[in-house]
Each structure stands twice: as C-alpha cells, then as structure tokens.
C-alpha atoms as a PDB file:
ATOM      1  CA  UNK A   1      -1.382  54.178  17.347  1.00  0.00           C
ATOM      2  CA  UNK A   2      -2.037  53.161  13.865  1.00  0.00           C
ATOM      3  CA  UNK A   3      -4.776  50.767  13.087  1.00  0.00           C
ATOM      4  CA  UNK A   4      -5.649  48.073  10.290  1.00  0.00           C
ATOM      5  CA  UNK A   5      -8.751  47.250   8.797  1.00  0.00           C
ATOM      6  CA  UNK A   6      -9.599  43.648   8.254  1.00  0.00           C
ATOM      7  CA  UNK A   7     -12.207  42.834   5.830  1.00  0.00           C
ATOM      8  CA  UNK A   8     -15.005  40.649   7.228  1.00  0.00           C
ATOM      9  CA  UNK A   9     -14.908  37.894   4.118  1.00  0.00           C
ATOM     10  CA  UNK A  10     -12.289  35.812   5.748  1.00  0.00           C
ATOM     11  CA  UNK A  11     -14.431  35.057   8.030  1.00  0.00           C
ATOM     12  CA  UNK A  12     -18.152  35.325   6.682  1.00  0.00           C
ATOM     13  CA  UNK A  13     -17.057  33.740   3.077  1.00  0.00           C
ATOM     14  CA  UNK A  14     -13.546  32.747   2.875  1.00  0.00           C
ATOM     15  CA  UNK A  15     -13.272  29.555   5.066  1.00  0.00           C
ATOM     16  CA  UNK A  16     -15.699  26.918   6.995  1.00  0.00           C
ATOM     17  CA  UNK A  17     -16.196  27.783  10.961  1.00  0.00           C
ATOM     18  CA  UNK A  18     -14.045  26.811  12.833  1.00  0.00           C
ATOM     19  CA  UNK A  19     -11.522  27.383  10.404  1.00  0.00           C
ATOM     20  CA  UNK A  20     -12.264  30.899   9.499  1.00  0.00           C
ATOM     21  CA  UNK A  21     -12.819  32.087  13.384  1.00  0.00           C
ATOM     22  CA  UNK A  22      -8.971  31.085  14.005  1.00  0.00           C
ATOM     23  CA  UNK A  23      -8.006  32.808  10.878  1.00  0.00           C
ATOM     24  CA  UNK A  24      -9.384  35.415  11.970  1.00  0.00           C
ATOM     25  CA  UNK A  25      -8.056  36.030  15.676  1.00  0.00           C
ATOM     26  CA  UNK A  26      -4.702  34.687  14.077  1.00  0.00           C
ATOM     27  CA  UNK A  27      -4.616  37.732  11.744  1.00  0.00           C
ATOM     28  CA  UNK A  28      -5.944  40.128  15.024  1.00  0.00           C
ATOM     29  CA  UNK A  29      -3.160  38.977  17.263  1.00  0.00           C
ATOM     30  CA  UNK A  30      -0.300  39.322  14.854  1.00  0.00           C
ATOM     31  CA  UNK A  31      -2.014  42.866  13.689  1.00  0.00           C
ATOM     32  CA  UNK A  32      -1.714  43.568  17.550  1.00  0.00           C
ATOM     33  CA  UNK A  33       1.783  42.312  18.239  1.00  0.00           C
ATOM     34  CA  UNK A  34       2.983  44.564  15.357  1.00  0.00           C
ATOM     35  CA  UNK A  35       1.745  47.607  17.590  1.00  0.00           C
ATOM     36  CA  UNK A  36      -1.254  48.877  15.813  1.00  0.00           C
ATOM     37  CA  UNK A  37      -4.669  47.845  16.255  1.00  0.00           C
ATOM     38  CA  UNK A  38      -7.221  46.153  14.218  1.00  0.00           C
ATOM     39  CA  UNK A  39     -10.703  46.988  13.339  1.00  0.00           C
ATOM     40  CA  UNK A  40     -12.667  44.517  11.097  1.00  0.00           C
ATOM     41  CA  UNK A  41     -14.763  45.948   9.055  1.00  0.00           C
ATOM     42  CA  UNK A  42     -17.836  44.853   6.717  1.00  0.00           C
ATOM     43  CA  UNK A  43     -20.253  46.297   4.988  1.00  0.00           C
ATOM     44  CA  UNK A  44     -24.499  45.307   4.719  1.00  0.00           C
ATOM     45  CA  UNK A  45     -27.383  46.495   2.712  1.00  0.00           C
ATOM     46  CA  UNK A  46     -30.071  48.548   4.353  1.00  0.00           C
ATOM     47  CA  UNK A  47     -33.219  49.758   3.241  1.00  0.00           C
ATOM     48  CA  UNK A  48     -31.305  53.142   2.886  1.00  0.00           C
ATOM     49  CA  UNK A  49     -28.332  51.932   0.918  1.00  0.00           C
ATOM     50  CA  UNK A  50     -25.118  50.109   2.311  1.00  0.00           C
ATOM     51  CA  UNK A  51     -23.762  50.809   5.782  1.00  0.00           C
ATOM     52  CA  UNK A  52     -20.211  50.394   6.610  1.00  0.00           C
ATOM     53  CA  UNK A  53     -19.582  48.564  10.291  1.00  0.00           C
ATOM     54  CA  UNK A  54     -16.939  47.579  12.656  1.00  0.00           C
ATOM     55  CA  UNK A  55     -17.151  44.670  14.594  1.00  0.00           C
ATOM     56  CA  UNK A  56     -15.315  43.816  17.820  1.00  0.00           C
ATOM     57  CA  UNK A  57     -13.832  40.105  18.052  1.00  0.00           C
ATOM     58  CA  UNK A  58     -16.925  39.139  20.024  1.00  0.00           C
ATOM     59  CA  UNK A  59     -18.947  39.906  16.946  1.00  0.00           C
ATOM     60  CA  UNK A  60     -16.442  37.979  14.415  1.00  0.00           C
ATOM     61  CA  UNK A  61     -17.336  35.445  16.591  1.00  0.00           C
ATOM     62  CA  UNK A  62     -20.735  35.526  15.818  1.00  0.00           C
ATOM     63  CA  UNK A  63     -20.069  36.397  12.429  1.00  0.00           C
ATOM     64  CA  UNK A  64     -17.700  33.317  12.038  1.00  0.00           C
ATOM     65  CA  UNK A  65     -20.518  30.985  13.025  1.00  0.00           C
ATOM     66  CA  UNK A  66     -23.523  32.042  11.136  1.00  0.00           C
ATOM     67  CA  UNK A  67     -22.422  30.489   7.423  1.00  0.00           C
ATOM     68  CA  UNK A  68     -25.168  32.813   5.652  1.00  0.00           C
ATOM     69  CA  UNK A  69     -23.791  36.228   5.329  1.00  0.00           C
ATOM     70  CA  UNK A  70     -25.069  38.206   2.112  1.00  0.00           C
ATOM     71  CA  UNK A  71     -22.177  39.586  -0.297  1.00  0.00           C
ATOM     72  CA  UNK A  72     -22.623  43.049  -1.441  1.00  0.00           C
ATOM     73  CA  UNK A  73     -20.916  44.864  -4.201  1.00  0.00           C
ATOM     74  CA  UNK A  74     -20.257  48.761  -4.287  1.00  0.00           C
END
C-alpha cells in the first residue's frame, strides 16, 4: 500500500484550531479514500540535533490545539 506524508504545518502553523484540525483529518480521509495511507510527519529540535516524527491523528489532535509549536529550518 503506498503511503503519503503530510507535513505537520497545516496544522501547527497554517490555520487557527479548529480550523486547522478539520483541515487536517479532511486531507487524511481523502489521502485514505484514494487507497494509500497517510503518515504526518514533523520535525523538532533536540539537544542532539533535529528529530524527524510521525504522529498518529490522535497526536494532530493535540498538535492542532496547542497554538505554540516552534518552526525549524534544515
């Protein structure tokens, strides 16, 4: 089964909760009823660098609801 990645700033930067939560189950389910599945992905500094992580929808939840995520650059 192929999957897509969705980036996490949708929903950590690109829209105000609740608004950005819907976007981003929208963009799960229609990822889904294509036949692949979806992975969303995001990326936070460490004391040891930057660490790449995927999130399940429970934790885009979360994500979608805490307004104070810290953008990175590579």
């Amino acid at each position: 089964m192929p999957t897509v990645a969705l980036e996490s700033t949708v929903t950590s930067h690109g829209l105000p909760y609740p608004h950005n939560l819907r976007l981003a189950l929208r963009l799960e389910e229609l990822v889904r009823a294509g036949g692949a599945a979806c992975q969303t992905l995001t990326r936070q500094l460490t004391d040891a660098g930057i660490a790449s992580a995927v999130y399940t929808s429970s934790r885009v939840f979360a994500l979608s609801q805490h307004g104070r995520a810290e953008k990175t650059e590579l």
